[in-house]
C-alpha atoms as a PDB file:
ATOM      1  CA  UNK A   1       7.972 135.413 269.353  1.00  0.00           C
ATOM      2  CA  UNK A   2       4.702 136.807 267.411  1.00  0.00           C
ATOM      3  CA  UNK A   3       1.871 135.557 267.351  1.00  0.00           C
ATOM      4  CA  UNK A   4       0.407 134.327 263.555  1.00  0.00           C
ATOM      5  CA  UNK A   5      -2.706 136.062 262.556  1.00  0.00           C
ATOM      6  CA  UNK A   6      -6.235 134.730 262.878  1.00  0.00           C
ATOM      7  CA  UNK A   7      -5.649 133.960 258.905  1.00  0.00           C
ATOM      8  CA  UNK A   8      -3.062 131.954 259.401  1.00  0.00           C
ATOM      9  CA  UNK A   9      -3.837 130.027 262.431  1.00  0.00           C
ATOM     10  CA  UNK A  10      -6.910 129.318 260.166  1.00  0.00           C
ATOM     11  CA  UNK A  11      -4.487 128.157 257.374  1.00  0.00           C
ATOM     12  CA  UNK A  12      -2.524 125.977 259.816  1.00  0.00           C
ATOM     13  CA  UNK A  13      -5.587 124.432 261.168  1.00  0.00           C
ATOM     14  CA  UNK A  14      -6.710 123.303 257.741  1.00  0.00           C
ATOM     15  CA  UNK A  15      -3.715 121.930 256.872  1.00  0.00           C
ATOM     16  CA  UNK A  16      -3.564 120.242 259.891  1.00  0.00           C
ATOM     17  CA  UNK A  17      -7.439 118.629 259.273  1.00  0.00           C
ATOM     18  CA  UNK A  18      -5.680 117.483 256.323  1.00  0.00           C
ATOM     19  CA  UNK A  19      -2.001 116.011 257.378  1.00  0.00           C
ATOM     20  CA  UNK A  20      -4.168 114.135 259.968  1.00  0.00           C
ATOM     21  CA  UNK A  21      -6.674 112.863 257.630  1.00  0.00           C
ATOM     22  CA  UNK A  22      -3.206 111.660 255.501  1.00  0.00           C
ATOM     23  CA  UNK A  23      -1.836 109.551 258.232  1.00  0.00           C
ATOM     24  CA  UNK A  24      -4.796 108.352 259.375  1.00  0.00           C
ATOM     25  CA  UNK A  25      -5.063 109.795 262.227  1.00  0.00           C
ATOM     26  CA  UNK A  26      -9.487 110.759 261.810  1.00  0.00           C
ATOM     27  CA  UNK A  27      -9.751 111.435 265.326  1.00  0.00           C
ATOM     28  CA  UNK A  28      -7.387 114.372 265.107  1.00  0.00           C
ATOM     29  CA  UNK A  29      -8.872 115.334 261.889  1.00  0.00           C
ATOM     30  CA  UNK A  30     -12.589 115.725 263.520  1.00  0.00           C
ATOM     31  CA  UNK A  31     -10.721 117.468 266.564  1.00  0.00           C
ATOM     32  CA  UNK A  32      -9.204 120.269 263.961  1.00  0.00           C
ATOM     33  CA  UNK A  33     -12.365 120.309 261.856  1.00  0.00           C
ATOM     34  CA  UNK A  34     -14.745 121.196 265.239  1.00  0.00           C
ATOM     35  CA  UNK A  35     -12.053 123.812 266.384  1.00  0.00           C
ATOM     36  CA  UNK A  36     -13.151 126.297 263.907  1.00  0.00           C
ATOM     37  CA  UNK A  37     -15.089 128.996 265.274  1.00  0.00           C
ATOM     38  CA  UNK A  38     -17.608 129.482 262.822  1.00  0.00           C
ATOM     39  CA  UNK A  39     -18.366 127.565 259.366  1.00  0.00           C
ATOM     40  CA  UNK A  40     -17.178 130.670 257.537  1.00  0.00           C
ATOM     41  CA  UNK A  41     -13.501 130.588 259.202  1.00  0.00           C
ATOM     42  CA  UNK A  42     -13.614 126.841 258.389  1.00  0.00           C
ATOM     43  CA  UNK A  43     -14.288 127.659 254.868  1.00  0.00           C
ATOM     44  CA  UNK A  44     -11.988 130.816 255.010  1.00  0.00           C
ATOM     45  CA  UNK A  45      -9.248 128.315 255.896  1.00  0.00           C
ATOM     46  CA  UNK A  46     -10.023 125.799 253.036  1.00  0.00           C
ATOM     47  CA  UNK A  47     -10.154 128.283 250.428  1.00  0.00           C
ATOM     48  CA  UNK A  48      -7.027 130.075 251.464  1.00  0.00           C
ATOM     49  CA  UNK A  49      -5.007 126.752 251.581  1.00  0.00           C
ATOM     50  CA  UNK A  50      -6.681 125.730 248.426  1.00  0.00           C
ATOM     51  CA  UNK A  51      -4.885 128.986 246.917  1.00  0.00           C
ATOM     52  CA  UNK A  52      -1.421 128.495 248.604  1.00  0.00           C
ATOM     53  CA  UNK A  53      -1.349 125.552 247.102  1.00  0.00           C
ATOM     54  CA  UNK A  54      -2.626 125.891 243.809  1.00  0.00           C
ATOM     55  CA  UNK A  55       0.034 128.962 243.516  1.00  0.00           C
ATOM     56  CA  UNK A  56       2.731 127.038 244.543  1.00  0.00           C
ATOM     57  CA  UNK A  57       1.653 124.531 242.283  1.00  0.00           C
ATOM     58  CA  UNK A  58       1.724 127.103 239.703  1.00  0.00           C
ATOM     59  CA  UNK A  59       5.420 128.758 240.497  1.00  0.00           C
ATOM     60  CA  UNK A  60       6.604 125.064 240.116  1.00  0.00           C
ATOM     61  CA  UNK A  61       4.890 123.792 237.070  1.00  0.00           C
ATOM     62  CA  UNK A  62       5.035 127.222 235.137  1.00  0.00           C
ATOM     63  CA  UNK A  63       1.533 126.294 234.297  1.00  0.00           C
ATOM     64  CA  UNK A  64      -1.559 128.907 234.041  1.00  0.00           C
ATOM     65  CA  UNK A  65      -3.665 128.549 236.822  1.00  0.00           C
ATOM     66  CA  UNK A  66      -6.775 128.328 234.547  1.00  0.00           C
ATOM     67  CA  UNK A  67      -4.499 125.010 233.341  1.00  0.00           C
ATOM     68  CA  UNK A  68      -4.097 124.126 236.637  1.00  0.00           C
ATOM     69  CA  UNK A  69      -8.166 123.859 238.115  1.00  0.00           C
ATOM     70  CA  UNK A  70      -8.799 122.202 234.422  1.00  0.00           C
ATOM     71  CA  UNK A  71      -6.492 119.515 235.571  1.00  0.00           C
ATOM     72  CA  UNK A  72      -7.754 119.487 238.464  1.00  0.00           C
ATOM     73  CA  UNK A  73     -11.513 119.934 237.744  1.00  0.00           C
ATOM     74  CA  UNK A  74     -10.721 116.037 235.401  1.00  0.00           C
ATOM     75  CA  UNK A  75      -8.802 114.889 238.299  1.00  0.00           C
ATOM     76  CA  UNK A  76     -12.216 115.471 240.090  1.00  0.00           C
ATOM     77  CA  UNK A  77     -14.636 113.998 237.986  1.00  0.00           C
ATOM     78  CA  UNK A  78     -12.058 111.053 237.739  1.00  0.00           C
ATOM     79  CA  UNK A  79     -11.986 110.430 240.824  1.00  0.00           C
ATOM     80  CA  UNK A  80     -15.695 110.939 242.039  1.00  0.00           C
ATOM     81  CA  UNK A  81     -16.292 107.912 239.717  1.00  0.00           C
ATOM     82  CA  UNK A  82     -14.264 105.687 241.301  1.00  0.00           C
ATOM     83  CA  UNK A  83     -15.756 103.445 244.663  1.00  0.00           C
ATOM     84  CA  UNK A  84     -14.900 104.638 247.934  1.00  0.00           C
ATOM     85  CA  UNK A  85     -11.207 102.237 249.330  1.00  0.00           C
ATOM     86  CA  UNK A  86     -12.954  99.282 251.244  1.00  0.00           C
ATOM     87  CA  UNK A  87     -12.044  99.804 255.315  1.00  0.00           C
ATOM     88  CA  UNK A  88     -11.174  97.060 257.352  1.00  0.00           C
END
């Protein structure tokens, strides 16, 4: 079985930060997050997921990706003016 390269593992590991993050699970989330090596891998990771997803995203849709980060760049602002969900 091969190994995945240090690219992917970082992939994996930010997807992972977020899946746990998802479920709820923000423990596991800070556990993934301080595994990164450095800052830069963590923000290697980020990015690269970011553009997996925004290119699937943009297979499935059919929509430009400059379409695609306008949508999301209102999603954004949307959201960022909306209160933080109230924890129990």
């Amino acid at each position: 079985m091969e190994h995945a390269s240090p690219a992917a593992d970082t992939v994996q590991r930010a997807a992972g930060v977020i899946a746990a993050r998802h479920r709820g699970d923000l423990d596991g989330a800070e556990a993934l997050l301080a595994a990164f090596p450095t800052e830069q891998a963590r923000t290697l990771g980020f990015y690269l997921l970011a553009e997996l997803a925004l290119g699937l995203l943009r297979a499935e849709s059919g929509q430009s990706m400059d379409d695609l980060v306008q949508e999301l760049s209102l999603q954004l602002a949307t959201e960022a003016d909306r209160p933080p969900p109230a924890t129990h």
